[in-house]
Each structure stands twice: as structure tokens, then as C-alpha cells.
Protein backbone atom coordinates (compact mmCIF):
# COMPACT_ATOMS: atom_id res chain seq x y z
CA UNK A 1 0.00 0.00 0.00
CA UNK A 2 1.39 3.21 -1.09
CA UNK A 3 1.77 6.23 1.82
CA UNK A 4 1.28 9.67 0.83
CA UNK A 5 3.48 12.24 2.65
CA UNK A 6 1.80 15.11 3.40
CA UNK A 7 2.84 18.35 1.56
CA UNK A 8 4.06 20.80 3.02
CA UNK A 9 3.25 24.80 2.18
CA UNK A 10 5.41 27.79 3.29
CA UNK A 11 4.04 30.42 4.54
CA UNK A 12 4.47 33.90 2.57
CA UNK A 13 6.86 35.92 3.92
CA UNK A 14 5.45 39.05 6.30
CA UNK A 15 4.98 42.44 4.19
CA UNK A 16 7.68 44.34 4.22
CA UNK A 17 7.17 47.32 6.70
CA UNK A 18 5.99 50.48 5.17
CA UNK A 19 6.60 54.94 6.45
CA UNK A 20 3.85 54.27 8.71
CA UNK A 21 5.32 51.21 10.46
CA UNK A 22 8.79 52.98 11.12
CA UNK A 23 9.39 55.15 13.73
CA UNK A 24 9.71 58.90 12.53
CA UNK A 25 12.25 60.37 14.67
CA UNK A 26 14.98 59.89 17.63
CA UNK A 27 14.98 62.87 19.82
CA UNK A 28 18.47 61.24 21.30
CA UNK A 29 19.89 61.18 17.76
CA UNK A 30 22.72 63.82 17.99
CA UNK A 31 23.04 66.78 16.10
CA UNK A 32 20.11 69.15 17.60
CA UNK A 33 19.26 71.17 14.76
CA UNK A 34 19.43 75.59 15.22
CA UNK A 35 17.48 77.73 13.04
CA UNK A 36 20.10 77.97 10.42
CA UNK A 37 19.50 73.17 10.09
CA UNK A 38 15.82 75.22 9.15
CA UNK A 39 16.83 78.37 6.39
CA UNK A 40 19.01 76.46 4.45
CA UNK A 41 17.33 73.64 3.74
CA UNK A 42 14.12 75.80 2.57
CA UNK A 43 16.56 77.48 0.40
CA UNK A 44 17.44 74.55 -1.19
CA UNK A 45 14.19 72.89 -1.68
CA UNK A 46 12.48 76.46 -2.57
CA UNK A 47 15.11 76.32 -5.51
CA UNK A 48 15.62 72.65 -6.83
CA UNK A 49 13.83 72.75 -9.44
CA UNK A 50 15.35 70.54 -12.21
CA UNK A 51 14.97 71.46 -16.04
CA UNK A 52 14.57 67.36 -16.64
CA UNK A 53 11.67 66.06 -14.46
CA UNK A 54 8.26 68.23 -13.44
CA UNK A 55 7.42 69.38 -10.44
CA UNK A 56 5.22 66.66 -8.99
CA UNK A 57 8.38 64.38 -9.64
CA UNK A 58 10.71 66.07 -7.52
CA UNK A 59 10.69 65.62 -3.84
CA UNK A 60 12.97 66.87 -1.21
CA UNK A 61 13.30 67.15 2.90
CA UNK A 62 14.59 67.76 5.32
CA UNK A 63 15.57 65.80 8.24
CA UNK A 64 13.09 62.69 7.41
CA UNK A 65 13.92 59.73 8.69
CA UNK A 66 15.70 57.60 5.48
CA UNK A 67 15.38 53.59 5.55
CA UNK A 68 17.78 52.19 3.46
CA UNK A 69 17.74 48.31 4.98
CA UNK A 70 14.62 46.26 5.13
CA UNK A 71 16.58 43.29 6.50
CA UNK A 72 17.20 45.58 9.21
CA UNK A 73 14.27 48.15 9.59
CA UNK A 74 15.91 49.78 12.72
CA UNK A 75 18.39 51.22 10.66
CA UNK A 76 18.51 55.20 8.84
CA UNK A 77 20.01 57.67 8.24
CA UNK A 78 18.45 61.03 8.83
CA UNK A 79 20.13 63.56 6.33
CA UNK A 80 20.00 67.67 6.53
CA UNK A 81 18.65 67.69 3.21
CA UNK A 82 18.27 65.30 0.23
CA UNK A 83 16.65 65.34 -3.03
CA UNK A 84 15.30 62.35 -5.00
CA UNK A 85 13.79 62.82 -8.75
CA UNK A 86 11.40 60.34 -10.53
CA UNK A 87 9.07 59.70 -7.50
CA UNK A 88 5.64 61.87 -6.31
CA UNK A 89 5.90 64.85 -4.55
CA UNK A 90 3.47 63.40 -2.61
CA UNK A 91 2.82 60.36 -1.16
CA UNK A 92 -0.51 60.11 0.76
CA UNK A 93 -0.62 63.52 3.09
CA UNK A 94 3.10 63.36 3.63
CA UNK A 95 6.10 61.53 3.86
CA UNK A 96 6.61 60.17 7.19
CA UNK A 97 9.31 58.91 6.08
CA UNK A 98 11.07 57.85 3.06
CA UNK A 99 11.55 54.37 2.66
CA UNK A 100 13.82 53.01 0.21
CA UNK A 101 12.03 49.30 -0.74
CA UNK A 102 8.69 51.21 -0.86
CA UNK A 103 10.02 54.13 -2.89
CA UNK A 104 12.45 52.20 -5.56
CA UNK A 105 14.64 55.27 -5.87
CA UNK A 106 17.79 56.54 -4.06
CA UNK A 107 18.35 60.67 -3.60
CA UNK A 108 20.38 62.19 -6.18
CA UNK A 109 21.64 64.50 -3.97
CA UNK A 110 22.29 64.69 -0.12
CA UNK A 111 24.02 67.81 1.84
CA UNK A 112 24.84 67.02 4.89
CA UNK A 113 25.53 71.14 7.42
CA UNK A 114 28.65 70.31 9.04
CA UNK A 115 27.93 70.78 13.22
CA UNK A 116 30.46 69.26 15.83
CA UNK A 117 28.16 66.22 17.01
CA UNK A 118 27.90 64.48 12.88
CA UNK A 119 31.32 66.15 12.01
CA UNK A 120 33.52 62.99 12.17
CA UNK A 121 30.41 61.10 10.67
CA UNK A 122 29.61 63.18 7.65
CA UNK A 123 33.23 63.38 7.06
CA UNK A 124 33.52 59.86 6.66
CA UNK A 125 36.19 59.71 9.37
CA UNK A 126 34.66 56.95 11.61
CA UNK A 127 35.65 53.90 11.70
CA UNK A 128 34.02 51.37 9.22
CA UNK A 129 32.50 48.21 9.00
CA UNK A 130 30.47 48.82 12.10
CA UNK A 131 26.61 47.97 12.47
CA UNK A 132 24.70 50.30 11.98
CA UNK A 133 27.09 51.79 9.01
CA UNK A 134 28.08 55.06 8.96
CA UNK A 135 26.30 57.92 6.96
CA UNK A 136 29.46 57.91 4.73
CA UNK A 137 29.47 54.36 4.23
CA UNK A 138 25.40 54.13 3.29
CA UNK A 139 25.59 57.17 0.89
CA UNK A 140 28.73 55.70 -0.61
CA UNK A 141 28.55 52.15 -0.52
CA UNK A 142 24.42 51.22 -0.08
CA UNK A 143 22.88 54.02 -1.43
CA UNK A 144 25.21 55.14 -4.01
CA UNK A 145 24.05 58.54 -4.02
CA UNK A 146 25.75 60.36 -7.14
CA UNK A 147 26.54 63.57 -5.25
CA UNK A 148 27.18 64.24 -1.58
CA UNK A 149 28.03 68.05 -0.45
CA UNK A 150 29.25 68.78 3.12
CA UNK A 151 28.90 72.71 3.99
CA UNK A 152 30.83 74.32 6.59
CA UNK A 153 28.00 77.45 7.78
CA UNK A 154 31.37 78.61 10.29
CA UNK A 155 33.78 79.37 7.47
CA UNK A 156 31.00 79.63 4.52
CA UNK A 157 33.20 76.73 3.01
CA UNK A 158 31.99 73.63 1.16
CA UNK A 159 33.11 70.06 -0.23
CA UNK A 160 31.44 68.74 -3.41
CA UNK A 161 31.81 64.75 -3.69
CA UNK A 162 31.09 62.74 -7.18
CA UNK A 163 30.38 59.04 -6.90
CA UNK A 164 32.69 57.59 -9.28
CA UNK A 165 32.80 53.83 -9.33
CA UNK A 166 32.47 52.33 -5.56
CA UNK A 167 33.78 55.38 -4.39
CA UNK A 168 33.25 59.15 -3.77
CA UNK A 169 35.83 61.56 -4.97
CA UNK A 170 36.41 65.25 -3.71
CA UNK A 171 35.58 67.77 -6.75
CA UNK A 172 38.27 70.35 -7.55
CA UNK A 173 35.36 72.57 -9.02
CA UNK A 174 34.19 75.46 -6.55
CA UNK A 175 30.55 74.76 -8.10
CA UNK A 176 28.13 71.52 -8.87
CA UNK A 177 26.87 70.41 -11.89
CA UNK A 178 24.42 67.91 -12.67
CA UNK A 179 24.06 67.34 -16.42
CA UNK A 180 21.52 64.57 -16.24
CA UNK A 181 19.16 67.28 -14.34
CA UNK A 182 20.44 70.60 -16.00
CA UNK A 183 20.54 72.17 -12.13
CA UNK A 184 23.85 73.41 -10.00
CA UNK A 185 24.69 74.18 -6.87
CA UNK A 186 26.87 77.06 -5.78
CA UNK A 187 27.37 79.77 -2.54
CA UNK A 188 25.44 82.43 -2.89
CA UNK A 189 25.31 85.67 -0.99
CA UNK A 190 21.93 87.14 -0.09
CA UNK A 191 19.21 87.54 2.36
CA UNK A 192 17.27 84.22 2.72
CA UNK A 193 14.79 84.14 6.02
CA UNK A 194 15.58 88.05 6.71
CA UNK A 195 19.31 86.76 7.18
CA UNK A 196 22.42 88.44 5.04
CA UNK A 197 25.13 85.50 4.53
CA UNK A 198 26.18 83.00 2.54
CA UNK A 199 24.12 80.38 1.13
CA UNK A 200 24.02 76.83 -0.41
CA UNK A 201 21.84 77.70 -3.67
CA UNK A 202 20.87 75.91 -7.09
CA UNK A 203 21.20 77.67 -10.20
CA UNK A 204 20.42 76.76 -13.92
CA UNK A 205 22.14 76.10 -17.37
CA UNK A 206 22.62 79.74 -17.96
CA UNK A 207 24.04 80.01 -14.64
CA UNK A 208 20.82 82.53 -12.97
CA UNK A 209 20.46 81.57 -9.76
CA UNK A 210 16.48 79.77 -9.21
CA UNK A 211 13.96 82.18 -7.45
CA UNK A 212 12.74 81.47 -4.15
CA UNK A 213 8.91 81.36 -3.71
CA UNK A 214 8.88 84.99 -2.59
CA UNK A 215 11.18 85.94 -5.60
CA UNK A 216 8.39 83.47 -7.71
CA UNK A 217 5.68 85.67 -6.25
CA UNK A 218 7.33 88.96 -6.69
CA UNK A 219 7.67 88.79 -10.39
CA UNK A 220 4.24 87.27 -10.73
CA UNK A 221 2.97 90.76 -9.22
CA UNK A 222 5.61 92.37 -11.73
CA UNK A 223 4.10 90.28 -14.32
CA UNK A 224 0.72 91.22 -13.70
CA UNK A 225 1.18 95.03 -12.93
CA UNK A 226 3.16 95.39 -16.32
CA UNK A 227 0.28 93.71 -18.31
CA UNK A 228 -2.21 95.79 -16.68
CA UNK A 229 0.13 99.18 -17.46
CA UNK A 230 0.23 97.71 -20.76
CA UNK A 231 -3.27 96.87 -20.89
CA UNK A 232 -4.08 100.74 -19.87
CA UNK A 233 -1.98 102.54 -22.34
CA UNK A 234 -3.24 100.19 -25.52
CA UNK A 235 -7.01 101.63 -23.85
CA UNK A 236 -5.30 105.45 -24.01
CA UNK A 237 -3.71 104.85 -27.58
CA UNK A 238 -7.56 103.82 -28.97
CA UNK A 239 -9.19 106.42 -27.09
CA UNK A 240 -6.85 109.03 -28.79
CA UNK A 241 -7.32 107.44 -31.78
CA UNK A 242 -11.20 107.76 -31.44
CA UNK A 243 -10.82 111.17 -30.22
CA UNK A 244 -8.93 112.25 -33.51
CA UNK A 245 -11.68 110.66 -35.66
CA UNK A 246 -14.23 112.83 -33.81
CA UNK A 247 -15.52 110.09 -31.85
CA UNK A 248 -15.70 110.54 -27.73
CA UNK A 249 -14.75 107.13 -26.69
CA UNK A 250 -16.73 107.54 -23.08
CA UNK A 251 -20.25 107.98 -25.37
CA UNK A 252 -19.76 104.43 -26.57
């Protein structure tokens, strides 16, 4: 008599966690952030704005909570700012979070404001191999973000680092360019937030620096009151017109 064996099914695996499943913050995470971890990162989000992808595929922040290991969901990073390109603007409400398995895309871009409790970290002077990984070593090596800048707010000085290969590389250029977006970044001096200083900004292929929403506003008005002046003297060209014709353009 022949004996069956019973078959046996695996389960499926548990889904993987999504923004709403991973913590959000970690008020014990060094690095407390000071109003100028808040201007300059507006600055640069208020000013990405790449000639290659539309708006609503553009999405940047600041400070959000970045998971990068799904093997190991208690791991992030939690960059100043960072920009990704080819994903919504918006996911639900908000990002919570940006999760990488959920997302499919890495940032572009991350900047990383030098202060003295990441310096050693975003410098990429820890020691490596440890778990978690550094920030250096998950930009670099997990991530493989193309470009990585580190700005120094004490001296207004900055370092611009290219991915190239399995490695980053220091840029001799004072300035970044990214062809595949048609957007750079360079220091700026201006008042941003009511402060005069020096500034992380983007600029584009003709090398104008990108307005701000209040500069964006400003020349809308400018826009509009020019039109209207326009509007008015075309009005006071046809009424003199009428008015040499012997026609009172106010009786019409």
C-alpha cells in the first residue's frame, strides 16, 4: 500500500514594513538642529527645481527619517537635506518617512551642514565596517548617491563629492553640476529668512540663480502690474485714436 506524505506549504513571507510602520524620529539622535538646520534647507528645496523632471516628480526634505535596509528596519540615516527625482511629490498627506524598498529610488543629492556632534560622521572619518554603518558608508557604498556636499555654515566653506565607481571623490570645481538634471549648486550671498550671509543655492544652465517662492511671487505681481500698465496705455492709444476721428470714446 502506497503512503502519501503530506505536503508541506510555506508560509508567505510578512509584508515588508511600510513609512507608517517605522518610527519617525529619535529625539536622542545627535546633532540638535538651530534655526540655520531650518533656512538652508528651505533654500534649497524652494530652488531645486530641475529642467529634466516636473514638479510633482521632484521631492525633497529635510531631516526625514531615510530607511535604506529592510533586513534591518531599525536602521537610517536622517540627512540635513536630500533630493530624490522620478518619485511623487506626494505620497498620501506626507512623507513620514522615506523608505527606500517602498520608494524604488535613491536621492540624487544629499548635503549634509557640518555641526560638531555628525562632524567625524559626515566626514567619513569613523571607523568602518560597524553595524549600523556610517552615513558615509550608506551614501557611498548602499545608497550610491551620485553627489554628496558637506557645507561648513562657520567658514562659509563647502566640499562637493562625485560618486565615481564604488567610491566618492572630492571635486576640484568650486561649483556643482548635474548634467543629467540641467541644475547646479553654488554659494550664494543674499538675504534668505531676513538673514544676510552665505548660502548653499541651485542655479540653472545659464548660470541665474532659481527664485525662491517669494522671488516666484514677486515677479508674478511684476508680471501682472506690467500687463495691466500695458493693458491701460493700448485703452489710451484707442481712445486718442477715437478722439482724432471725432468720436468721444466715453459715449460708446
Amino acid at each position: 500500500m502506497t503512503t502519501h506524505k503530506p505536503v508541506r506549504t510555506s508560509s508567505p513571507p510578512p509584508p515588508l514594513p511600510t513609512m507608517y510602520d517605522l518610527p519617525s524620529e529619535n529625539p536622542e539622535e545627535p546633532g540638535l538642529p538651530d534655526e540655520f538646520h531650518d533656512w538652508q534647507p528651505q533654500l534649497l528645496s524652494q530652488t531645486f527645481q530641475p529642467a529634466t523632471y516636473p514638479a510633482e516628480q521632484v521631492f525633497t526634505a529635510t531631516a526625514l527619517n531615510l530607511y535604506y535596509d529592510s533586513l534591518n528596519t531599525s536602521y537610517y540615516k536622517r540627512p540635513d537635506w536630500f533630493a530624490v527625482v522620478g518619485v511623487p511629490r506626494l505620497v498620501d498627506a506626507g512623507r513620514l518617512s522615506y523608505v527606500l524598498w517602498r520608494e524604488g529610488r535613491a536621492p540624487v543629492v544629499i548635503v549634509e551642514l557640518l555641526s560638531l556632534g555628525t562632524l567625524e560622521e559626515d566626514q567619513g572619518q569613523t571607523l568602518r565596517g560597524r553595524q549600523p554603518p556610517s552615513k558615509w558608508e550608506v551614501y557611498e557604498s548602499i545608497l550610491r548617491v551620485p553627489y554628496y556636499v558637506l557645507f561648513n555654515r562657520e567658514g562659509d566653506t563647502h566640499r562637493l563629492f562625485r560618486l565615481v565607481g564604488a567610491s566618492y571623490e572630492e571635486m576640484s570645481e568650486s561649483r556643482l553640476w548635474i548634467e543629467e538634471l540641467q541644475i547646479g549648486l553654488g554659494l550664494w550671498r543674499g538675504s534668505f529668512a531676513g538673514v544676510e550671509r552665505v548660502w548653499l543655492r541651485w542655479y540653472d544652465a545659464a548660470g541665474r540663480w532659481l527664485p525662491t517662492e517669494v522671488e516666484q511671487e514677486r515677479e508674478r505681481t511684476a508680471q501682472e502690474r506690467e500687463r495691466a500698465e500695458r493693458a491701460e496705455r493700448r485703452a489710451a492709444a484707442l481712445a486718442e485714436q477715437l478722439r482724432a476721428l471725432g468720436v468721444e470714446p466715453d459715449t460708446l
